[in-house]
Protein backbone atom coordinates (compact mmCIF):
# COMPACT_ATOMS: atom_id res chain seq x y z
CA UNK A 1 -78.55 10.57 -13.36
CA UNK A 2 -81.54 10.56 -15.77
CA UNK A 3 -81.43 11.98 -19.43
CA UNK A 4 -83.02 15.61 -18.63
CA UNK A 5 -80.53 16.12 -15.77
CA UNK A 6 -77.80 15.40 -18.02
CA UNK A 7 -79.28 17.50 -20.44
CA UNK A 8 -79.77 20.91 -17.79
CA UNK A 9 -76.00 20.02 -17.04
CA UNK A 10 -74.88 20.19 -20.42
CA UNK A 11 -76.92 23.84 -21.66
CA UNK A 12 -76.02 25.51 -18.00
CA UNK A 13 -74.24 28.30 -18.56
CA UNK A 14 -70.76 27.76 -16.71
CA UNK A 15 -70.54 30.90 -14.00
CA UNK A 16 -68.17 33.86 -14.62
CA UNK A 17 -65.80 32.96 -12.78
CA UNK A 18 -65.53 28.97 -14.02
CA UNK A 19 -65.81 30.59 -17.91
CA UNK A 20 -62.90 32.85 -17.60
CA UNK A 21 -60.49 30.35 -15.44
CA UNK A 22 -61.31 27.20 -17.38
CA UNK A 23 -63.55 27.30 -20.32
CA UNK A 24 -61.33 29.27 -22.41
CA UNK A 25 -58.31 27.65 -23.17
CA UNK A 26 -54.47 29.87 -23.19
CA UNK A 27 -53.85 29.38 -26.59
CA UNK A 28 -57.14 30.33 -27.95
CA UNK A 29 -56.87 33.90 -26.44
CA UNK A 30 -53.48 34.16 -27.51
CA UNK A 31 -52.89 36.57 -30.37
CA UNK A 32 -50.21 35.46 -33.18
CA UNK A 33 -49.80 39.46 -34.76
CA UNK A 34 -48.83 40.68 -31.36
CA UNK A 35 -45.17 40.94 -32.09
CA UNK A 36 -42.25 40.04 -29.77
CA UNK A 37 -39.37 42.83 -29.47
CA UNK A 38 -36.68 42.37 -30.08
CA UNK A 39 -34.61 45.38 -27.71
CA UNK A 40 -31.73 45.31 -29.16
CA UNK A 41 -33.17 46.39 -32.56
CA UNK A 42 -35.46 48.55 -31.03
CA UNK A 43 -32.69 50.47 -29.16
CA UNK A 44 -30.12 50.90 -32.55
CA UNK A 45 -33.87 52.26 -34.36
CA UNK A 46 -34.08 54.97 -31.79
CA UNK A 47 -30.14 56.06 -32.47
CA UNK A 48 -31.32 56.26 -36.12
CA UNK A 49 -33.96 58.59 -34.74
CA UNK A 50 -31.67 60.81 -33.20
CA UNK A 51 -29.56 61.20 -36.42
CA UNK A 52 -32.20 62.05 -37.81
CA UNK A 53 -33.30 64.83 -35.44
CA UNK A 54 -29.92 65.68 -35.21
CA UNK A 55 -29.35 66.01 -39.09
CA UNK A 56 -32.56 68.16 -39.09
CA UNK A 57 -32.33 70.52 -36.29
CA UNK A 58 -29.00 70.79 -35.64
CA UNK A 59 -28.91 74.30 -37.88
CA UNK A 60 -30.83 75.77 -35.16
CA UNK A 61 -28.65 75.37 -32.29
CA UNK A 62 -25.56 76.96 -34.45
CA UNK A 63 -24.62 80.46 -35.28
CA UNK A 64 -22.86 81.39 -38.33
CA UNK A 65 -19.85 81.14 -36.84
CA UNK A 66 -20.51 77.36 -36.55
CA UNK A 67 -23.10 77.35 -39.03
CA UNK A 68 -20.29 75.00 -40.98
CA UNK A 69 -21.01 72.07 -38.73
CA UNK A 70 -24.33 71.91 -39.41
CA UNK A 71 -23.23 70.83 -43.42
CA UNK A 72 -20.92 68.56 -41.80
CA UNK A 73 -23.38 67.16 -39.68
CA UNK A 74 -26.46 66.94 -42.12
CA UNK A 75 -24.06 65.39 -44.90
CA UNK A 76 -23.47 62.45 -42.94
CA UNK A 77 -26.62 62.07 -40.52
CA UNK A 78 -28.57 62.58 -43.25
CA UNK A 79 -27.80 59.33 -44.91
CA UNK A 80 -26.72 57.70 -42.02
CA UNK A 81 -30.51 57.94 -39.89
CA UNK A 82 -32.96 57.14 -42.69
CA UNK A 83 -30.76 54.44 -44.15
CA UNK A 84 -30.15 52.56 -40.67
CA UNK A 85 -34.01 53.11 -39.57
CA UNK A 86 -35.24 51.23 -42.59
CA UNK A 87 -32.51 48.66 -42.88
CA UNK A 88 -33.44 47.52 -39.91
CA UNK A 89 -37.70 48.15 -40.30
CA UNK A 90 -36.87 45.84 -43.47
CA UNK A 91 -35.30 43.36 -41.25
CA UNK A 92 -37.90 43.65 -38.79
CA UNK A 93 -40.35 42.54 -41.31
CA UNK A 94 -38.65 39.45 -42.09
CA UNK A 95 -38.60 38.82 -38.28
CA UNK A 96 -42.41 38.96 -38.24
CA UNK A 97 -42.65 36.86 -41.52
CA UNK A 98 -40.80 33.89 -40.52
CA UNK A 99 -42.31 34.11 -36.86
CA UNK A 100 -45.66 33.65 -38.60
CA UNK A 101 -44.76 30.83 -41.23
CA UNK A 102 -46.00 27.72 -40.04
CA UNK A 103 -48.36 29.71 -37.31
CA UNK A 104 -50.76 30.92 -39.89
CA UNK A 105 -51.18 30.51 -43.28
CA UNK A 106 -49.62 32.59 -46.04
CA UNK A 107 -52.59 34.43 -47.41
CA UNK A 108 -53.24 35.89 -43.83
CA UNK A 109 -49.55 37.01 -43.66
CA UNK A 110 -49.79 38.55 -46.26
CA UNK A 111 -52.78 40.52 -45.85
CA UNK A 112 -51.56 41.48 -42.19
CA UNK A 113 -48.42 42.54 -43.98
CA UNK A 114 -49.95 44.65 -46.82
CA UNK A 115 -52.62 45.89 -43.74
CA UNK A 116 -49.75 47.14 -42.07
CA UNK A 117 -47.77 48.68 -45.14
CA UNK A 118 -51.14 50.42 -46.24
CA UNK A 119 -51.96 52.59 -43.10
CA UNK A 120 -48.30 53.80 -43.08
CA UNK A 121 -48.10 54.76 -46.69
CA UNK A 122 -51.85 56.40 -45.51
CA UNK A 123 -50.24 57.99 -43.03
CA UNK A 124 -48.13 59.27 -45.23
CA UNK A 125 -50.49 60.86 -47.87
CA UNK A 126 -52.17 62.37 -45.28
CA UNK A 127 -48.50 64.38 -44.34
CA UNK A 128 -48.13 64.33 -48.33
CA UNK A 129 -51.18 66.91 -48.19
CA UNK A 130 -50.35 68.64 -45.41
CA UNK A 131 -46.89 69.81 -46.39
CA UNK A 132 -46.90 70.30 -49.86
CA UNK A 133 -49.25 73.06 -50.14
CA UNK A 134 -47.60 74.38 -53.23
CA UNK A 135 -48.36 71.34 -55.42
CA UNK A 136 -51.85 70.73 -56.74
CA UNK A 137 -54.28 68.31 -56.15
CA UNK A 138 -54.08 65.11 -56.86
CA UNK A 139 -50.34 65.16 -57.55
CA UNK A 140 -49.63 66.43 -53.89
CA UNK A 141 -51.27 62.87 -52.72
CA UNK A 142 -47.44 61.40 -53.91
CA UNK A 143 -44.21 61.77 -52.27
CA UNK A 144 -41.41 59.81 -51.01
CA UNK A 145 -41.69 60.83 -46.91
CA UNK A 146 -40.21 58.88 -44.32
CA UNK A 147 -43.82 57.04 -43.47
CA UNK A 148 -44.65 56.70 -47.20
CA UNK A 149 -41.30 54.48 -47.74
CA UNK A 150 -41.42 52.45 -44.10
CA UNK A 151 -44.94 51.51 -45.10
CA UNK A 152 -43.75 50.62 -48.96
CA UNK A 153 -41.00 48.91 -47.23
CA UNK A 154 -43.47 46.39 -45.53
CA UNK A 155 -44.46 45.36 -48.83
CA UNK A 156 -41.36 45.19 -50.47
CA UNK A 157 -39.64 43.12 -48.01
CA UNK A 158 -43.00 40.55 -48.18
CA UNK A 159 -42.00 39.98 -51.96
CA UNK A 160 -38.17 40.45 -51.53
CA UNK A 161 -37.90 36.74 -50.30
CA UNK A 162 -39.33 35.30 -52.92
CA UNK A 163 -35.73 35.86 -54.56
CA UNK A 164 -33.10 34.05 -53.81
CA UNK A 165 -29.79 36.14 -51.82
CA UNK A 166 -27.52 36.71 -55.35
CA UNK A 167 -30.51 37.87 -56.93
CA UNK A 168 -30.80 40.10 -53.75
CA UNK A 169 -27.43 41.06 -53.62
CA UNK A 170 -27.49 41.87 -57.39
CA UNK A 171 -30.54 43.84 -57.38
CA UNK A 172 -29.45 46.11 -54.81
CA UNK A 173 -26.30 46.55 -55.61
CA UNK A 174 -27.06 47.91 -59.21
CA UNK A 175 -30.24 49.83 -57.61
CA UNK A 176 -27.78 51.69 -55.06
CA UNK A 177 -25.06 52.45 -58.03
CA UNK A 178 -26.90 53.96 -60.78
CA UNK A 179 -29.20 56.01 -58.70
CA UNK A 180 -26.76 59.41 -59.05
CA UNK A 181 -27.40 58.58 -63.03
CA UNK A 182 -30.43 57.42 -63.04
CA UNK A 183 -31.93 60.76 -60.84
CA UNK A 184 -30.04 63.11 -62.54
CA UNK A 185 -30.61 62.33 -65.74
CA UNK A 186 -34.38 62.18 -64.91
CA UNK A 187 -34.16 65.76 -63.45
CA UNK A 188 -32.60 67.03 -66.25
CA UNK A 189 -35.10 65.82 -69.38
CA UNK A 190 -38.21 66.07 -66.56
CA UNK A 191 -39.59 69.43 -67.98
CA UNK A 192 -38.78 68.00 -72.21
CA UNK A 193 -39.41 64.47 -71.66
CA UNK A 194 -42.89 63.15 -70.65
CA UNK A 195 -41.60 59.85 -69.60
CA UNK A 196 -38.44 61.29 -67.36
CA UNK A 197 -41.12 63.23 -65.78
CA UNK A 198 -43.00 60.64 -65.17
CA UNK A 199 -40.49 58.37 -63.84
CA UNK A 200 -38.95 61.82 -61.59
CA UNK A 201 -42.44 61.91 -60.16
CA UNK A 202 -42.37 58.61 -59.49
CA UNK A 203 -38.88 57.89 -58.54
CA UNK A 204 -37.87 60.77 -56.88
CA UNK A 205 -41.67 62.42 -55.85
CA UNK A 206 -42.41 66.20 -55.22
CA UNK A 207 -41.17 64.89 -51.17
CA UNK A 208 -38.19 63.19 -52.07
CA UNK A 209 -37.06 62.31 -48.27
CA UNK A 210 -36.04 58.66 -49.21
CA UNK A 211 -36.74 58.46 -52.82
CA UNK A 212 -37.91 54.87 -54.11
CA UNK A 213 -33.73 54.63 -55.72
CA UNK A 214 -31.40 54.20 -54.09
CA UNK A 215 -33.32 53.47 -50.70
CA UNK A 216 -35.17 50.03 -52.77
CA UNK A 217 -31.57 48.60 -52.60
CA UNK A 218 -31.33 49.13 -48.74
CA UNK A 219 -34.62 46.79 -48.14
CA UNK A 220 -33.46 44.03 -50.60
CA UNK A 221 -29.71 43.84 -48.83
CA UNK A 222 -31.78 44.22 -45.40
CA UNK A 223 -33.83 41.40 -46.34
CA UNK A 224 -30.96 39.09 -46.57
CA UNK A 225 -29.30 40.13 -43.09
CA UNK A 226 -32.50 39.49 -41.39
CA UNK A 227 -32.80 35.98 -42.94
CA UNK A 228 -28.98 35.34 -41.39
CA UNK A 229 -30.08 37.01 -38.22
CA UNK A 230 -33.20 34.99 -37.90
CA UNK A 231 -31.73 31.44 -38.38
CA UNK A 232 -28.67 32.26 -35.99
CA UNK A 233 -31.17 33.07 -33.42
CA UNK A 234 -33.46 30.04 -34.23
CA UNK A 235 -30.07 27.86 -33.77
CA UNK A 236 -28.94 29.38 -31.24
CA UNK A 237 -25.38 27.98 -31.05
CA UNK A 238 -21.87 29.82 -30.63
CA UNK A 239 -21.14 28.90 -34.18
CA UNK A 240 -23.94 29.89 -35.33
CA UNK A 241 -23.25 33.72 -33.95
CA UNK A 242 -19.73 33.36 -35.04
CA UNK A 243 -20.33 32.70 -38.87
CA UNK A 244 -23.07 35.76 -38.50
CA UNK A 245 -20.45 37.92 -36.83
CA UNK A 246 -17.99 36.71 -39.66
CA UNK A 247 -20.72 37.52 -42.49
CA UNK A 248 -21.36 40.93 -41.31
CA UNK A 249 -18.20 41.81 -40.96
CA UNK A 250 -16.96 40.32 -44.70
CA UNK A 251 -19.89 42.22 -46.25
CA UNK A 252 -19.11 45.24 -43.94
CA UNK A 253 -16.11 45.72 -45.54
CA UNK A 254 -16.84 44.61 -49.44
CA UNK A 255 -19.24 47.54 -48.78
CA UNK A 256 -17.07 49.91 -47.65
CA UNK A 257 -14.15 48.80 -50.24
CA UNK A 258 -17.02 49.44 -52.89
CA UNK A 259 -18.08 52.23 -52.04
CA UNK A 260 -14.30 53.71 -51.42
CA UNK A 261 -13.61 52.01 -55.54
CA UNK A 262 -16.44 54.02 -57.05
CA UNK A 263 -15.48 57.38 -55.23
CA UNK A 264 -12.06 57.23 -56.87
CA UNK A 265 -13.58 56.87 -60.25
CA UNK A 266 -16.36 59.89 -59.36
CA UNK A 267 -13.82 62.65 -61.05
CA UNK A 268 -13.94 59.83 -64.55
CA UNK A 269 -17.88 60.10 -64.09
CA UNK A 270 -18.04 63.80 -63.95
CA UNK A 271 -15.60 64.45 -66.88
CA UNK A 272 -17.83 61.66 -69.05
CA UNK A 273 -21.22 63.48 -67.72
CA UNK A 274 -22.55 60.11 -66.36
CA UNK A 275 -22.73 62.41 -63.04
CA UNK A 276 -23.26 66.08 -62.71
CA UNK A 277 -22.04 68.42 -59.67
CA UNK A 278 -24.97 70.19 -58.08
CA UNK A 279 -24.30 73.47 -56.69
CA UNK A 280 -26.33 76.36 -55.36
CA UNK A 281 -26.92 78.41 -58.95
CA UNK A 282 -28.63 75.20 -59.99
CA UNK A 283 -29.53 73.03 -57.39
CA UNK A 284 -33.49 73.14 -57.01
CA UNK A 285 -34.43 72.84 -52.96
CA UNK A 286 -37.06 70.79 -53.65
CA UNK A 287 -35.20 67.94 -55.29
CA UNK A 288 -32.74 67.88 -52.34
CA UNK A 289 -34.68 69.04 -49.41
């Protein structure tokens, strides 16, 4: 074969239907952000969902003879919904993370990441503006909605694992426990103290759905869960989903043990005025929509 033949065959054009069987290799269509479900997750977000619809509507389907379920209802639904959906949209991240690591390289995580976390929190200004007519421009641009804190949560999460699990665990811990305090005493100096109102509006936000304390502390223990829950499924072994099963369940109940601990010393808190009892005559509706 002489030189210009070899040369015709080489800047040919390959036909359509050679080009898109062979000249374009699997992996170099394949997209790396796509992300892989994982159903079980998926199907415990959507039961947060319903709590959630359920806290919020179920006032509507009751008459004021069972108008007393609703409180019931909301009191427990209401924490129980958001804090489930964005445990596990924290852990979800770190699923994504450590899919990528390895795959691509760190700077283009993280801009995927903060891509991500930036058109919820968008998102979420945009409802910001929508549904706080009563508070003026450009303060009305801020507020703690569900989408504003799922997309902050993408962030978070990114920078949670550059701490180590005590610091985690510590973090959160104290986060989750002083937030009665810490919001109530910012609430009550907000309209005498320029820096409590600042850190109200910042903190708690004139849309204070899931206000950046306590809910920070959910995505730092959240981040540590989905670290276990992501090696145990890289390992894949029985022992490996028995010490997980073990973990959860010793946490599970230093949680709950906690949380019973501090309720017994609530009545000490109230008598020392570390914690104040909100009641109608001065409970504001728009710190605790």
């Amino acid at each position: 074969m002489s030189s210009q033949q070899e040369s015709e065959k080489r800047t040919d054009s390959p036909s359509l239907l050679n080009y898109l069987k062979e000249e374009i290799p699997l992996e170099d269509l394949r997209d790396y952000a796509s992300p892989q479900r994982i159903l079980s997750i998926d199907a415990v977000k959507g039961f947060a969902i319903i709590f959630i619809i359920l806290a919020h509507t179920s006032g509507a389907w009751l008459d004021n003879d069972w108008i007393y379920i609703n409180g019931m209802v909301y009191a427990a639904l209401d924490i129980l919904g958001p804090s489930l959906f964005i445990f596990l949209s924290a852990l979800s991240v770190i699923f994504s993370i450590k899919r990528k690591q390895g795959t691509l390289p760190d700077k283009v995580i993280r801009s995927r990441i903060f891509t991500r976390g930036a058109v919820i929190m968008l998102l979420g200004v945009l409802y910001n503006v929508i549904s706080l007519p009563r508070v003026p421009f450009p303060l009305n641009l801020w507020g703690w909605n569900i989408l504003m804190f799922i997309g902050f949560s993408q962030i978070c999460s990114y920078y949670a694992l550059k701490l180590g699990d005590s610091e985690r665990i510590l973090y959160g811990i104290v986060l989750i426990c002083i937030a009665p305090w810490l919001r109530n005493e910012l609430y009550i100096h907000k309209d005498t103290n320029p820096l409590a109102w600042f850190g109200h509006f910042v903190i708690t936000s004139p849309a204070p759905h899931v206000t950046l304390i306590p809910w920070i502390g959910v995505i730092l223990l959240s981040t540590i869960f989905g670290e276990k829950l992501y090696e145990a499924m890289e390992i894949g072994t029985k022992d490996e989903y028995k010490y997980l099963r073990n973990y959860f369940i010793l946490w599970g109940i230093i949680c709950v043990a906690g949380g019973v601990l501090i309720s017994s010393f609530i009545p000490n808190l109230y008598e020392l005025e570390v914690f104040a009892l909100r009641t109608y005559d001065d409970m504001a509706v728009s710190e605790y929509p």
